[in-house]
C-alpha atoms as a PDB file:
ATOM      1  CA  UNK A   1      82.178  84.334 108.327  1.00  0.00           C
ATOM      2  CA  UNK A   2      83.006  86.041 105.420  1.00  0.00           C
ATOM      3  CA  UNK A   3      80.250  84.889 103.384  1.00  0.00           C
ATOM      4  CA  UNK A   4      77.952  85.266 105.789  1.00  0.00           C
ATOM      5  CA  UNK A   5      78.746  89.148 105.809  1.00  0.00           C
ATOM      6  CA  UNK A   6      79.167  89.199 101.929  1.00  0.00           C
ATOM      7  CA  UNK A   7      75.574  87.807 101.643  1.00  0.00           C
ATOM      8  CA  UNK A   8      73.682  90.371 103.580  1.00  0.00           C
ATOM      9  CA  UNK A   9      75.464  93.122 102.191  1.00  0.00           C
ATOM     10  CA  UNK A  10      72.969  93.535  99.630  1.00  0.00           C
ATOM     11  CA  UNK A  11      69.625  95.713 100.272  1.00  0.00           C
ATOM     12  CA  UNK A  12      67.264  92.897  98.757  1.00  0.00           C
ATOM     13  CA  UNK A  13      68.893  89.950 101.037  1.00  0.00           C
ATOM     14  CA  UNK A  14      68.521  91.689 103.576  1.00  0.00           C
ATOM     15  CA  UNK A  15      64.501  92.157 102.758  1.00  0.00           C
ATOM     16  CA  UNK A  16      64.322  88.996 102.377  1.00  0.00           C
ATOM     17  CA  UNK A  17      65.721  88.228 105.929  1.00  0.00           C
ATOM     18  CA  UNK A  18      63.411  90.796 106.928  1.00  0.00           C
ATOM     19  CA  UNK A  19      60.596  88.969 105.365  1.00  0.00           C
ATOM     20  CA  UNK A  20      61.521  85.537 107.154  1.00  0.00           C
ATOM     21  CA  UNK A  21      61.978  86.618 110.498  1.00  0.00           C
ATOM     22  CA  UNK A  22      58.567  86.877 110.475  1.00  0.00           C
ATOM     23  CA  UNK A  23      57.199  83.479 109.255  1.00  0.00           C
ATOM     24  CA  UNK A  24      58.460  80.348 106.976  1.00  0.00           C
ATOM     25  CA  UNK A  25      57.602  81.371 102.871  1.00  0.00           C
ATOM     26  CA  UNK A  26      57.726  79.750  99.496  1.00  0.00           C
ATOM     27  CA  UNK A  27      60.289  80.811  97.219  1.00  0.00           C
ATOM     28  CA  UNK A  28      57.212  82.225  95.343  1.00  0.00           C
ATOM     29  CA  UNK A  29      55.707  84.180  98.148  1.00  0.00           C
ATOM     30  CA  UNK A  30      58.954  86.037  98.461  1.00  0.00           C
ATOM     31  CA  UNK A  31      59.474  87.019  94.601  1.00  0.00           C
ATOM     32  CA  UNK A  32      55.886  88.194  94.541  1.00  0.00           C
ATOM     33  CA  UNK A  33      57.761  90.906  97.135  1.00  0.00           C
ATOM     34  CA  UNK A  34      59.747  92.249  94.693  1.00  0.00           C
ATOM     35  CA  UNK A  35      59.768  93.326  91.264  1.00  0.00           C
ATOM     36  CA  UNK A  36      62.557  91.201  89.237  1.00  0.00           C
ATOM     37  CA  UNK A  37      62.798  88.269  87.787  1.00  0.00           C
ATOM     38  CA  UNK A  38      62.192  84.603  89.647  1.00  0.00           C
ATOM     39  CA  UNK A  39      65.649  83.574  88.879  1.00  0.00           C
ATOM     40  CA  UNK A  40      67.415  86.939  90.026  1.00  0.00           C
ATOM     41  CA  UNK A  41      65.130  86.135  93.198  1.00  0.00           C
ATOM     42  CA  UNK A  42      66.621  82.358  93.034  1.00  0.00           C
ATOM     43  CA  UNK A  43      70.140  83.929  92.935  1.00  0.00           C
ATOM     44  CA  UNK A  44      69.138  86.058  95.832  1.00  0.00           C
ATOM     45  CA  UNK A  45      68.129  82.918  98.041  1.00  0.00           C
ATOM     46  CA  UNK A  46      70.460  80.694  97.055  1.00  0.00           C
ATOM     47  CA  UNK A  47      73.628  83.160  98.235  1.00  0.00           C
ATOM     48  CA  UNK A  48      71.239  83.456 101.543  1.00  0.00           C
ATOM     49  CA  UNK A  49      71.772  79.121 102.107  1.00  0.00           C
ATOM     50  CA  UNK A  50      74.913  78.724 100.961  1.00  0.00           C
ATOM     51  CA  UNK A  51      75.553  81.429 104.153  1.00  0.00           C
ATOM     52  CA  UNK A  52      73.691  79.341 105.983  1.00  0.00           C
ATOM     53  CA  UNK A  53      71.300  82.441 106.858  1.00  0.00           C
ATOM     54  CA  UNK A  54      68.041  80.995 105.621  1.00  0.00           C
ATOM     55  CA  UNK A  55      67.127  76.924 105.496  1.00  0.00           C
ATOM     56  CA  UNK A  56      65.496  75.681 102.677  1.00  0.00           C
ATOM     57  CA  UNK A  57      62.856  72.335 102.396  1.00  0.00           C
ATOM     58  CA  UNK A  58      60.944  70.905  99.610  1.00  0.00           C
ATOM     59  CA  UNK A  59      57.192  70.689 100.404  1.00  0.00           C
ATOM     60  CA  UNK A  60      55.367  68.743  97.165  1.00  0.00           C
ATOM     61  CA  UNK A  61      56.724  71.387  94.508  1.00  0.00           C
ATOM     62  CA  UNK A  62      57.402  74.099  96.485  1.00  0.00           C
ATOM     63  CA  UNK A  63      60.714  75.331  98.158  1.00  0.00           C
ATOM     64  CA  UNK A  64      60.103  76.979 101.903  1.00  0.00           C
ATOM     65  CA  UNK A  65      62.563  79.277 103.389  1.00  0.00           C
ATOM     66  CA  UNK A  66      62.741  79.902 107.170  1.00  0.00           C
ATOM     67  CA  UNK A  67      65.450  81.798 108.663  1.00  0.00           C
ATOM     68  CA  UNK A  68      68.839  80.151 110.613  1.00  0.00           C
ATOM     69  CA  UNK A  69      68.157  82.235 113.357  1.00  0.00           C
ATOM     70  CA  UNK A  70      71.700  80.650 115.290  1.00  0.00           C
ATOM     71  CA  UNK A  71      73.438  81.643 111.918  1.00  0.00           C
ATOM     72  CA  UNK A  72      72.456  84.913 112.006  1.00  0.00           C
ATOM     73  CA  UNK A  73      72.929  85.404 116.001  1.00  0.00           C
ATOM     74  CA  UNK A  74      76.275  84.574 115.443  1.00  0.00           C
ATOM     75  CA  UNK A  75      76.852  87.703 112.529  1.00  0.00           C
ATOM     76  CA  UNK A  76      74.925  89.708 114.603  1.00  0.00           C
ATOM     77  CA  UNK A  77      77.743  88.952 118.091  1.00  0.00           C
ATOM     78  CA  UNK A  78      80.486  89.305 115.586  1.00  0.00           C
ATOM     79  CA  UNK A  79      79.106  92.662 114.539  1.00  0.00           C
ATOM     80  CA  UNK A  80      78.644  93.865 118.144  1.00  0.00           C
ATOM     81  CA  UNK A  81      82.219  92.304 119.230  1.00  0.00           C
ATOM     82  CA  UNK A  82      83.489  94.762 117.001  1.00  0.00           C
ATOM     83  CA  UNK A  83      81.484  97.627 117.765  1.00  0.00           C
ATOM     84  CA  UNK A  84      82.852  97.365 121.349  1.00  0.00           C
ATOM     85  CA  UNK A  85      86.000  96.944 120.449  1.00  0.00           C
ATOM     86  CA  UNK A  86      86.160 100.434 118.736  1.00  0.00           C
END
């Protein structure tokens, strides 16, 4: 779980997350979002599906994202687990 927590830690992941929840995207739709670099955008998604928060498939040449929605559920009962524990 740890890694799971460790990757949405950061402000632009969690844009990113933001940005899927709403629809499947190419790894270029989603750097067009932002203004760095493609690889720093790479990084970005590749710490995202090694947490298993997003799923990634090759279409032709293109890489699209959708979000693990079960992944995430299960950060999201951890979170409130501990919440109501306080």
């Amino acid at each position: 779980m740890g890694c799971k927590f460790k990757a949405i830690s950061d402000e632009r992941r969690r844009t990113i997350l933001r940005m899927l929840s709403k629809g499947d995207m190419s790894a270029g739709d989603i750097a067009r979002k932002f203004n760095i670099s493609q690889p720093t955008v790479s990084n970005h998604l590749k710490i995202l599906r090694e947490a298993g928060l997003i799923n990634e498939k090759k279409v032709k040449q293109n890489r699209i994202y959708s979000l693990n929605r079960e992944e995430l559920r299960e950060v999201i009962d951890t979170i409130e687990e501990i919440a109501r524990e306080s």
